[in-house]
Protein backbone atom coordinates (compact mmCIF):
# COMPACT_ATOMS: atom_id res chain seq x y z
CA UNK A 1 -17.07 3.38 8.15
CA UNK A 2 -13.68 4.66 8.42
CA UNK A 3 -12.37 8.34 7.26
CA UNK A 4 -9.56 8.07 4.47
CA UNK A 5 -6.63 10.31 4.53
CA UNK A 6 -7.13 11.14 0.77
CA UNK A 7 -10.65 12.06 0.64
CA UNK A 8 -9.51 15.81 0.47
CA UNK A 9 -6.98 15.61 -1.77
CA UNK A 10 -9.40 13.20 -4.17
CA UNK A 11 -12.15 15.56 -3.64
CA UNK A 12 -9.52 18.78 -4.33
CA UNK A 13 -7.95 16.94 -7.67
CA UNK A 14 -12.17 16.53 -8.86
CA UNK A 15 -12.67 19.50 -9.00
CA UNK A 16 -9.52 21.44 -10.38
CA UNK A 17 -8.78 21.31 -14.24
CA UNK A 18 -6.24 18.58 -13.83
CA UNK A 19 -8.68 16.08 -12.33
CA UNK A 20 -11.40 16.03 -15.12
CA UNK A 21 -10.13 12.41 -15.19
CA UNK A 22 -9.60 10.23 -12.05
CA UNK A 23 -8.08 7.11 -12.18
CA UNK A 24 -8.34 5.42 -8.52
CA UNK A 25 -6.32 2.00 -8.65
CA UNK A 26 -5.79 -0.28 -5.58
CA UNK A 27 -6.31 -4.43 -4.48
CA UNK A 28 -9.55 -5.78 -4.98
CA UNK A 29 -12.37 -4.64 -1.47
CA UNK A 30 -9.96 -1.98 -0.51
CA UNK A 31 -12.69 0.90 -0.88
CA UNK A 32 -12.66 2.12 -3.82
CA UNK A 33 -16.18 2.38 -4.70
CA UNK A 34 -16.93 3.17 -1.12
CA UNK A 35 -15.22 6.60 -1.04
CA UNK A 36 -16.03 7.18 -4.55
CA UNK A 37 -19.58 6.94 -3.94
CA UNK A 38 -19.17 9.01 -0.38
CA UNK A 39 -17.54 11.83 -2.45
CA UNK A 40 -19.03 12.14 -5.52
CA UNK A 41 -23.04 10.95 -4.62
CA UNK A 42 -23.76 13.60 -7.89
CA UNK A 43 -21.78 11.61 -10.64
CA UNK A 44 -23.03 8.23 -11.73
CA UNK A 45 -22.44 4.61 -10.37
CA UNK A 46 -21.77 2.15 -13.78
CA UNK A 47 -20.93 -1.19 -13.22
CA UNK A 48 -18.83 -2.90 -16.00
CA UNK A 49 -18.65 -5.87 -14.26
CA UNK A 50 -22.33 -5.89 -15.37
CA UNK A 51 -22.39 -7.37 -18.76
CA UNK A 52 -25.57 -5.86 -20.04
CA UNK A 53 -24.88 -2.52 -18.77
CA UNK A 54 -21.00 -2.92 -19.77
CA UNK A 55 -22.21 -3.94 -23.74
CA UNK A 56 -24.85 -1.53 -23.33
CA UNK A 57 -22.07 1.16 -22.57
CA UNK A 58 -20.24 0.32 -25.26
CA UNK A 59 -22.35 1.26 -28.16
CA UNK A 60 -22.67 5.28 -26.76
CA UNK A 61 -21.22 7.81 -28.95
CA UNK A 62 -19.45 10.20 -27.29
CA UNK A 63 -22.06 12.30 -27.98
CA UNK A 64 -24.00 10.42 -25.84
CA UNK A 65 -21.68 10.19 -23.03
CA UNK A 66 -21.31 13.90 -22.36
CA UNK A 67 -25.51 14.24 -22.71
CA UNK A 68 -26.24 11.24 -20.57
CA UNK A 69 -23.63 10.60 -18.20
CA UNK A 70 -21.50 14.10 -17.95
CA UNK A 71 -20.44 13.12 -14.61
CA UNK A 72 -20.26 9.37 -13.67
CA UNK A 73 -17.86 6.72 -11.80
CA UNK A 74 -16.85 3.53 -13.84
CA UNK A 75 -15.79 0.42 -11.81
CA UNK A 76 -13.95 -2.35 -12.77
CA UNK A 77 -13.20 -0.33 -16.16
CA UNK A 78 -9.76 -2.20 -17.12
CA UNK A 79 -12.78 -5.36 -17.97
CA UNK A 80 -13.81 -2.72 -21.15
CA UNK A 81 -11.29 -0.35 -22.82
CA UNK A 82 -13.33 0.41 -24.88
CA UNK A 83 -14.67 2.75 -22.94
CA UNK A 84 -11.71 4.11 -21.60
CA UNK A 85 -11.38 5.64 -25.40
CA UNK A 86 -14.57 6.48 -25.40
CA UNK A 87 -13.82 9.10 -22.04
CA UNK A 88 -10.99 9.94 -24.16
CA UNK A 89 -13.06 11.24 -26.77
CA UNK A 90 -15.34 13.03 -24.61
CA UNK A 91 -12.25 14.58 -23.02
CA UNK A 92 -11.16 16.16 -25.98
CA UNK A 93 -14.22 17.30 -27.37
CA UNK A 94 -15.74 18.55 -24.24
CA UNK A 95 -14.62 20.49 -21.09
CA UNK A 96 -17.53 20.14 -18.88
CA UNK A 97 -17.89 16.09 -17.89
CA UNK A 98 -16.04 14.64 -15.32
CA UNK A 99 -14.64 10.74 -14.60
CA UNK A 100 -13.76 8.67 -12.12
CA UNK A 101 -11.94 5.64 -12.93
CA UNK A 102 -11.72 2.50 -10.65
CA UNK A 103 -9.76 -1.05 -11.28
CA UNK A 104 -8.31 -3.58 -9.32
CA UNK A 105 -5.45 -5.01 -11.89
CA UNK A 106 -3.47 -2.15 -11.47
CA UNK A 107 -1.56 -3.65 -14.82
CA UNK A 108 -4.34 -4.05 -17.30
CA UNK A 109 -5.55 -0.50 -15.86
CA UNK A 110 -2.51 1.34 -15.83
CA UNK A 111 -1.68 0.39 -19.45
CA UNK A 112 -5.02 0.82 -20.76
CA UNK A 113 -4.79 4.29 -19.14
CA UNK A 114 -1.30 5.01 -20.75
CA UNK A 115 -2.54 4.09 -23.89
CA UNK A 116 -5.52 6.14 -23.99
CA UNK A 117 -5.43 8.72 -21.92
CA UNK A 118 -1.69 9.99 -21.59
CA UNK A 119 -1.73 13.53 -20.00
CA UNK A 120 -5.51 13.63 -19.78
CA UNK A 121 -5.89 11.68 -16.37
CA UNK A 122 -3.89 12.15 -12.52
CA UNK A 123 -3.70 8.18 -10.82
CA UNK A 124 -4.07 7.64 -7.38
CA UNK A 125 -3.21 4.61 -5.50
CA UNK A 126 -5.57 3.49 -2.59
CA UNK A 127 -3.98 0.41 0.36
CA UNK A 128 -5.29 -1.02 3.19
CA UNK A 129 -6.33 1.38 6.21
CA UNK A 130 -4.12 3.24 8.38
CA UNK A 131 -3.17 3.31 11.80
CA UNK A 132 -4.53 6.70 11.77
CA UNK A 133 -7.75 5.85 9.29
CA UNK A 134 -8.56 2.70 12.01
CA UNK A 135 -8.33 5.47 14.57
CA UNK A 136 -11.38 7.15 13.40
CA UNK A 137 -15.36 6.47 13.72
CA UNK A 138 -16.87 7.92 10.91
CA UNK A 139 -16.17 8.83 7.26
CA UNK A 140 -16.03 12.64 7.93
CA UNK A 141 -13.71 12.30 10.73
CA UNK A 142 -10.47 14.27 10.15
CA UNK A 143 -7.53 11.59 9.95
CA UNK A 144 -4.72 12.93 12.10
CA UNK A 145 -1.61 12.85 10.70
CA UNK A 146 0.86 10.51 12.90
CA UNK A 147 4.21 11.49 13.91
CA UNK A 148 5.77 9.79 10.96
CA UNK A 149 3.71 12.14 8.47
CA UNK A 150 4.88 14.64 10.45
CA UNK A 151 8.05 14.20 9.98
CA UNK A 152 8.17 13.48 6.54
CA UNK A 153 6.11 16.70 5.82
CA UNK A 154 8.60 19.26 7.63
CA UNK A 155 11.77 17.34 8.24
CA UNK A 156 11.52 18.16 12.11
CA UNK A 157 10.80 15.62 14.85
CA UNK A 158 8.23 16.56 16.48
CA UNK A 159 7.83 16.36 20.55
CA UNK A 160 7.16 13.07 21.89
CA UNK A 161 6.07 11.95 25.19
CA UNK A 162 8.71 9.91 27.49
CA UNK A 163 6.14 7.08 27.31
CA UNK A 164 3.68 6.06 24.92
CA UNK A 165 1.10 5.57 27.55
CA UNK A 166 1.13 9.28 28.61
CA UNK A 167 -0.49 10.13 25.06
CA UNK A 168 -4.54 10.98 25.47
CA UNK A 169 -5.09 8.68 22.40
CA UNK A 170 -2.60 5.77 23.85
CA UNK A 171 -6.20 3.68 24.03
CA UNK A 172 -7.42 4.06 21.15
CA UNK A 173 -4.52 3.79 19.07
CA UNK A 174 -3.40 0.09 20.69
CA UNK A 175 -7.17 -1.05 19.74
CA UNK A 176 -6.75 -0.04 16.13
CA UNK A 177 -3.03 -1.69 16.43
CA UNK A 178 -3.89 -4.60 17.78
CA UNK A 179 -6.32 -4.97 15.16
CA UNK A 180 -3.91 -4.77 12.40
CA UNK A 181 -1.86 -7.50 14.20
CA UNK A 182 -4.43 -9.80 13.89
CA UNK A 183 -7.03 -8.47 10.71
CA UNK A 184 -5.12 -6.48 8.84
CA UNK A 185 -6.16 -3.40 7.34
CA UNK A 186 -9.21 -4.43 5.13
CA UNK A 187 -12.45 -1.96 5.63
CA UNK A 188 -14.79 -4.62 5.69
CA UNK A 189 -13.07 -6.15 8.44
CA UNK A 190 -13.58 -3.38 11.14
CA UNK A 191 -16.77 -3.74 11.61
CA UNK A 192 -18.25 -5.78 14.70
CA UNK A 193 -21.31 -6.87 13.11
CA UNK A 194 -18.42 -9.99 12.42
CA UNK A 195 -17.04 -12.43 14.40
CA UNK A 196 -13.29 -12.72 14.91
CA UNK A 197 -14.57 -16.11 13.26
CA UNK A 198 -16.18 -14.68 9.72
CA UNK A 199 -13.07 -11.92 9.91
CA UNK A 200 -11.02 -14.95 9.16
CA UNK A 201 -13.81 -16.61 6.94
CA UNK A 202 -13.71 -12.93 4.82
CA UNK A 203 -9.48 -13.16 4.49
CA UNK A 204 -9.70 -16.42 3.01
CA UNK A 205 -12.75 -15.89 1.11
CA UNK A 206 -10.44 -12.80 -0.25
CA UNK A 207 -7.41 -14.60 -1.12
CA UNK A 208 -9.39 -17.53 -3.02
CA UNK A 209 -11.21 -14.21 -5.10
CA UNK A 210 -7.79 -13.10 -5.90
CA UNK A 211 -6.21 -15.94 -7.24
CA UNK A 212 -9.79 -16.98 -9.20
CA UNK A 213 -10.17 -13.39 -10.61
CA UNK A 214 -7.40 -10.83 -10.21
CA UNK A 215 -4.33 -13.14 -11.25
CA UNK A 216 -6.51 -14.24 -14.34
CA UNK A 217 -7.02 -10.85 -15.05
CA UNK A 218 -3.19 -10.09 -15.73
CA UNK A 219 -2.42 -13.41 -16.93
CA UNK A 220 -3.62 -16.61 -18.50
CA UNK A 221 -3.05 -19.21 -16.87
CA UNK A 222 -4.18 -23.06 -17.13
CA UNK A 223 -2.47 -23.90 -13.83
CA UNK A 224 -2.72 -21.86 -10.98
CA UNK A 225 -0.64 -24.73 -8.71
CA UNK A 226 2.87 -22.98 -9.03
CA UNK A 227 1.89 -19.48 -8.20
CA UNK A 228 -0.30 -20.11 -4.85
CA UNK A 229 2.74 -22.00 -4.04
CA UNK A 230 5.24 -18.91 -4.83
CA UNK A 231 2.44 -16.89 -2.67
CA UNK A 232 2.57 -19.17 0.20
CA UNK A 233 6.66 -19.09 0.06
CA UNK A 234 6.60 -15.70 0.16
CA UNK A 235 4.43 -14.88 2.83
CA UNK A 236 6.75 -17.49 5.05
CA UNK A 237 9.20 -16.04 4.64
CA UNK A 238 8.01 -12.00 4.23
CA UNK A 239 10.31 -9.52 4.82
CA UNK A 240 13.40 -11.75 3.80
CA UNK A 241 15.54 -11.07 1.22
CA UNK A 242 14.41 -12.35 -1.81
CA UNK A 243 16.66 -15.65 -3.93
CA UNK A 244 15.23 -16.16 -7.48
CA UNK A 245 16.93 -19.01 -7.85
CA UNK A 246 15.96 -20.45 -4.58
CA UNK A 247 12.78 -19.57 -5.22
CA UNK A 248 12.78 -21.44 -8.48
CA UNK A 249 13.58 -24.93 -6.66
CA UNK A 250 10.94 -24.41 -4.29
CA UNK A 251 8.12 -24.07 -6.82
CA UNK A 252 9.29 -25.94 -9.18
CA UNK A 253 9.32 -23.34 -12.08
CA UNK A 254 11.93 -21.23 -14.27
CA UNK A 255 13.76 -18.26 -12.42
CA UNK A 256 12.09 -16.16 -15.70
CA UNK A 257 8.36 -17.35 -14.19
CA UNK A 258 9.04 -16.52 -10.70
CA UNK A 259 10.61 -13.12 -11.92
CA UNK A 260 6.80 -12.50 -13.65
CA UNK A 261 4.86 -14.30 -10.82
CA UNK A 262 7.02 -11.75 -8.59
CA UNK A 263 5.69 -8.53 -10.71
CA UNK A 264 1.99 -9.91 -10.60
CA UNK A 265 2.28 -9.93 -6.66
CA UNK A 266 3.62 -6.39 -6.80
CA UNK A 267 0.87 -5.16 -9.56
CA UNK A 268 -1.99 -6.61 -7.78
CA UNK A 269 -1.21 -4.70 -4.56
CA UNK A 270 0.00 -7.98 -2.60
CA UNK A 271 3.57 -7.16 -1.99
CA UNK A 272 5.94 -4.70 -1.37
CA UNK A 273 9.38 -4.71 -2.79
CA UNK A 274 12.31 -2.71 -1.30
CA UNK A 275 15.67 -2.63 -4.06
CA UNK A 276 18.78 -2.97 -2.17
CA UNK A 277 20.24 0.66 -1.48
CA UNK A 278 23.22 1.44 -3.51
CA UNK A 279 24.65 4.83 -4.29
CA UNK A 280 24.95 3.58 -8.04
CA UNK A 281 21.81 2.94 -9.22
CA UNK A 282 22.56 0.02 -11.47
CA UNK A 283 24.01 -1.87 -9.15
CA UNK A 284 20.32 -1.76 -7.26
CA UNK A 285 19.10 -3.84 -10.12
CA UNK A 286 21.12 -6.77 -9.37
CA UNK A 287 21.12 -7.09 -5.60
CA UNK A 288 18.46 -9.28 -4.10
CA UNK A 289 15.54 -7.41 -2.82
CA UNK A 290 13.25 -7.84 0.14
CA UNK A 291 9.64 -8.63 -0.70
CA UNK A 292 6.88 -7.83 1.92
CA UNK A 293 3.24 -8.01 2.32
CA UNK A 294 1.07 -5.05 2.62
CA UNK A 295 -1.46 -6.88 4.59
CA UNK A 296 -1.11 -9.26 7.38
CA UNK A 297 -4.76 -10.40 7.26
CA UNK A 298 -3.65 -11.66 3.90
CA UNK A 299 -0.51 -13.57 4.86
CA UNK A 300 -2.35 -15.32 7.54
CA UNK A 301 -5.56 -16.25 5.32
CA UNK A 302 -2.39 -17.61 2.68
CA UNK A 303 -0.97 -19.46 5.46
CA UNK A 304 -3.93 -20.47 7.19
CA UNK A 305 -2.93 -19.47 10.84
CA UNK A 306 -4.09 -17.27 13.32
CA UNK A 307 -1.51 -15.97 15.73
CA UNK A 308 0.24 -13.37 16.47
CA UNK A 309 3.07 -11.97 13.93
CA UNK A 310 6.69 -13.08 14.16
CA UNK A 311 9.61 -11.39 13.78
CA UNK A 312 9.73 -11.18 9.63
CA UNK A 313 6.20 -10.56 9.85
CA UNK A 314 6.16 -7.81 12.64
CA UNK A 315 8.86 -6.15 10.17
CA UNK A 316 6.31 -6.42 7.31
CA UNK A 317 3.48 -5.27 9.02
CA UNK A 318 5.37 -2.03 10.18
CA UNK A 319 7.50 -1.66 7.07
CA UNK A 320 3.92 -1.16 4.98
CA UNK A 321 2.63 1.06 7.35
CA UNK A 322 5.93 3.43 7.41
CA UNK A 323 5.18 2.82 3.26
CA UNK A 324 1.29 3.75 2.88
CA UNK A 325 1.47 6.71 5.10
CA UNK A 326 4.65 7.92 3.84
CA UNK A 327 2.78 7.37 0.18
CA UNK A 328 0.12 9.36 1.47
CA UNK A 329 2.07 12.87 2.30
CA UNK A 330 4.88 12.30 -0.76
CA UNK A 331 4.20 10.40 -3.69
CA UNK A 332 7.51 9.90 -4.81
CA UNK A 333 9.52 9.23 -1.93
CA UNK A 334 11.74 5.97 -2.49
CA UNK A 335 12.20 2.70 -0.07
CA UNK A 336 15.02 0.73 0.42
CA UNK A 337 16.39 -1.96 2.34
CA UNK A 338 20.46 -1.89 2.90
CA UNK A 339 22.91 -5.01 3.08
CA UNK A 340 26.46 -4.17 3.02
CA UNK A 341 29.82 -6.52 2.43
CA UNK A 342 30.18 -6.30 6.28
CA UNK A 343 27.20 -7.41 7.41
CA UNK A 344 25.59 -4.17 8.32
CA UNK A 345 21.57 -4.75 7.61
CA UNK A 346 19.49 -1.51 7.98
CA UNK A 347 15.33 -2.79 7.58
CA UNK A 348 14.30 0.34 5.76
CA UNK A 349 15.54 3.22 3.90
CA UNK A 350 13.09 6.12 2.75
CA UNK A 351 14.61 8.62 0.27
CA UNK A 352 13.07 11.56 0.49
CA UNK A 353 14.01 15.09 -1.25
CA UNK A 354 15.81 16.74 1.39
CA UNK A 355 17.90 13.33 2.75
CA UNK A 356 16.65 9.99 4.44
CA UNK A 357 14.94 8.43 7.41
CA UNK A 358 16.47 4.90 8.19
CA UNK A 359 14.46 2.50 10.20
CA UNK A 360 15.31 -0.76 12.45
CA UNK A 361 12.41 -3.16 13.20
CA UNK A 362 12.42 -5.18 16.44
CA UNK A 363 9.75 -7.13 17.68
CA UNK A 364 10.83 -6.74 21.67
CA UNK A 365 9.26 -4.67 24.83
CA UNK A 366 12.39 -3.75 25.82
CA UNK A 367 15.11 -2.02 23.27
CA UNK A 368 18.75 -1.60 24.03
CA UNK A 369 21.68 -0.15 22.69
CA UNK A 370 22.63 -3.10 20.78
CA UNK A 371 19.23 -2.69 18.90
CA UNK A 372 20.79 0.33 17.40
CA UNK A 373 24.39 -0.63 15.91
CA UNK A 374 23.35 -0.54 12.58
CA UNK A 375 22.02 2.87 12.94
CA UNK A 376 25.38 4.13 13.77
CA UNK A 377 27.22 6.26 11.77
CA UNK A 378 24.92 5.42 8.77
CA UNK A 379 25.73 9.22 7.33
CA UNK A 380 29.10 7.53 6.40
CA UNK A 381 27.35 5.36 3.76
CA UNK A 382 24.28 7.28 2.50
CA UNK A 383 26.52 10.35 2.36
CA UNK A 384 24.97 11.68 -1.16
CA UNK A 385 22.41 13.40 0.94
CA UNK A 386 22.18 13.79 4.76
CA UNK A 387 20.71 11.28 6.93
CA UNK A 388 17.86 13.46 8.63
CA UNK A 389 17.36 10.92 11.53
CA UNK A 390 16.91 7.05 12.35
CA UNK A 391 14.27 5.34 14.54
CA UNK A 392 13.98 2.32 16.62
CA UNK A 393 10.60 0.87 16.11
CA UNK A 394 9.24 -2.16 18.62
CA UNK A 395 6.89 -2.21 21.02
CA UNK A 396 9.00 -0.69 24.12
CA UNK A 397 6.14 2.21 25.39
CA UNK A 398 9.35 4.03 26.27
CA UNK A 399 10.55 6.72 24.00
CA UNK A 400 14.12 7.20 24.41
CA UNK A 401 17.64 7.90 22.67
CA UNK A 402 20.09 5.42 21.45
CA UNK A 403 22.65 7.65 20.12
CA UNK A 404 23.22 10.70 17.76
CA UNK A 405 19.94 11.28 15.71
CA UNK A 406 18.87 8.01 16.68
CA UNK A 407 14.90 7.60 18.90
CA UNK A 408 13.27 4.73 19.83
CA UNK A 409 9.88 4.38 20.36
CA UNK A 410 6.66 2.27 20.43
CA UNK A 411 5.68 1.67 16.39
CA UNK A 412 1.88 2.14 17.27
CA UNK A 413 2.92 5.67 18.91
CA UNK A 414 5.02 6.67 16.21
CA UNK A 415 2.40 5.43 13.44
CA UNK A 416 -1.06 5.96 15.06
């Protein structure tokens, strides 16, 4: 089992007077019960996806809730909102019982949660592992913060080695991201009790359970044909920018229905979207985005293949990564993608308080200059807050310096 970065700060929110209330929202089999059960082995495990324990659950008082289950974890509780008002009412009546909250339709959830319990509840999203969570061995390992988190906590770069393979943990950290160029970043997928063989079995397995439960979940649908062909566009063509009405040929379905198909991706955890930077805000609204995948186990269970990633894809896999850890240290930092008039393309844009970090993608072993003319003189455009430094991110080992405020090095170093 694999240590999570936001154990402590799920364990720390428990038990101050904020957390009485934990809602823990994420895709379907991305641990959520796991590390819910790890920390909290006092509170109880209830199953709604039970239906005699779920109806049973039901008919409690609240009363009842706060003498029998004071402290307990409800799973799948989106299925039942019932009870989510009846944790309400124990909330308000009560100081002493505590709640953890888990779903995997993170649209049914999160309104059934706004609805109900407003101000009563703090949400935490869960993804896929880490470069840094693959890195560890056991659940209590400390997860080491990368140099990306790093940077993103204090603003600094912090010192790097000339070459990747001079770090101690240079090993270990190309195992674990190597295995996210071929798995993904599932939990149940790093164990070797599987075969490479039922590691690909598990991904498809996972991707038929989505579209039979999780899509049916959010929507109704009679016909599931058009959107598990929108899914298998998009993971194609991941990390492109993103045509409606292109979109709307290929499937065969209104612009409007590929808009919502779109937003289901997005709330079930599948995809990524980065708006189009733009200093006025509006204008974001309007320019096509670029839609990625937050798992590459997924896109290649979608598309059926097992290879290495392409170019697109290699973009995806690190633009998630730079996303979930980022996500990790500062919930509300913002991502972008730029496209200007002249044809300068910049693969990712993180906003955070004090300025930006802008990131190019390259799927080479050997970056040059060239890689980097994008980079250049980006200050001129984002100048509404300063552009704290930009990063070349491939799979050269060599670390090195392109220009003003401008490093390149190996993604696994600066990730893992």
């Amino acid at each position: 089992m694999k240590a999570r970065y936001l154990s402590k700060e799920i364990k720390r929110l428990a038990e101050s007077l904020n957390g009485r209330i934990l809602v823990l929202t994420g895709a379907r089999q991305i641990g959520k019960t796991t590390i819910s059960k790890q920390l909290f082995a006092d509170y109880e495990y209830l199953s709604i996806e039970d239906p005699i324990q779920s109806q049973a659950l039901s008919m409690m008082t609240a009363k009842q809730w706060k003498s029998l289950y004071p402290k307990a974890i409800l799973d799948e509780v989106q299925k039942m909102p019932v009870l989510i008002r009846s944790i309400k009412s124990v909330y308000d009546q009560w100081e002493e019982p505590r709640y953890i909250l888990l779903g995997s339709s993170q649209l049914l959830l999160l309104q059934k949660v706004k609805e109900s319990l407003a101000g009563r509840c703090v949400i935490i999203d869960m993804y896929p592992l880490t470069l840094p969570e693959l890195c560890t061995t056991s659940f209590n390992d400390d997860v080491v913060d990368s140099p990306l988190q790093k940077i993103i906590k204090s603003g600094d770069l912090p010192d790097l080695f000339p070459s990747f393979v001079l770090d101690s943990s240079h090993s270990d950290k190309m195992i674990a991201w190597n295995h996210l160029l071929t798995f993904g970043g599932y939990p149940a997928l790093v164990s070797d009790d599987r075969t490479d063989r039922e590691k690909y079995e598990w991904l498809a397995g996972y991707v038929r359970t989505y579209l039979e439960r999780d899509v049916r979940d959010i929507a109704v649908m009679s016909d599931l044909e058009p959107y598990t062909k929108l899914q298998k566009v998009l993971a194609l063509q991941t990390g492109s920018l993103c045509n409606v009405s292109a979109l709307s040929t290929k499937v065969g379905v209104s612009a409007p229905t590929v808009k919502k198909y779109l937003q289901y991706l997005s709330l079930s955890y599948q995809t990524i979207t980065l708006p189009s930077w733009e200093r006025n805000e509006s204008k974001r609204l309007v320019k096509a985005p670029k839609i990625h995948f937050v798992d590459y186990g997924v896109v290649q269970a979608i598309l059926g293949k097992q290879a290495q990633p392409n170019g697109n894809e290699f973009e995806s896999i690190v633009v998630s990564e730079i996303y979930k850890q980022t996500k990790q240290v500062d919930s509300n930092a913002r991502f972008y993608h730029l496209r200007t008039s002249d044809g300068r393309e910049v693969d990712l844009i993180v906003e955070v308080e004090s300025g930006y970090f802008a990131f190019e993608v390259k799927l080479t072993d050997h970056v040059s200059k060239t890689d980097a003319r994008h980079l250049r003189e980006l200050n001129e455009i984002l100048n509404d807050k300063p552009l704290l430094h930009s990063f070349v991110l491939s799979n050269d080992v060599q670390t090195s310096e392109l220009g003003d405020n401008i490093t390149a090095i190996h993604a696994a170093y600066f990730l893992g």
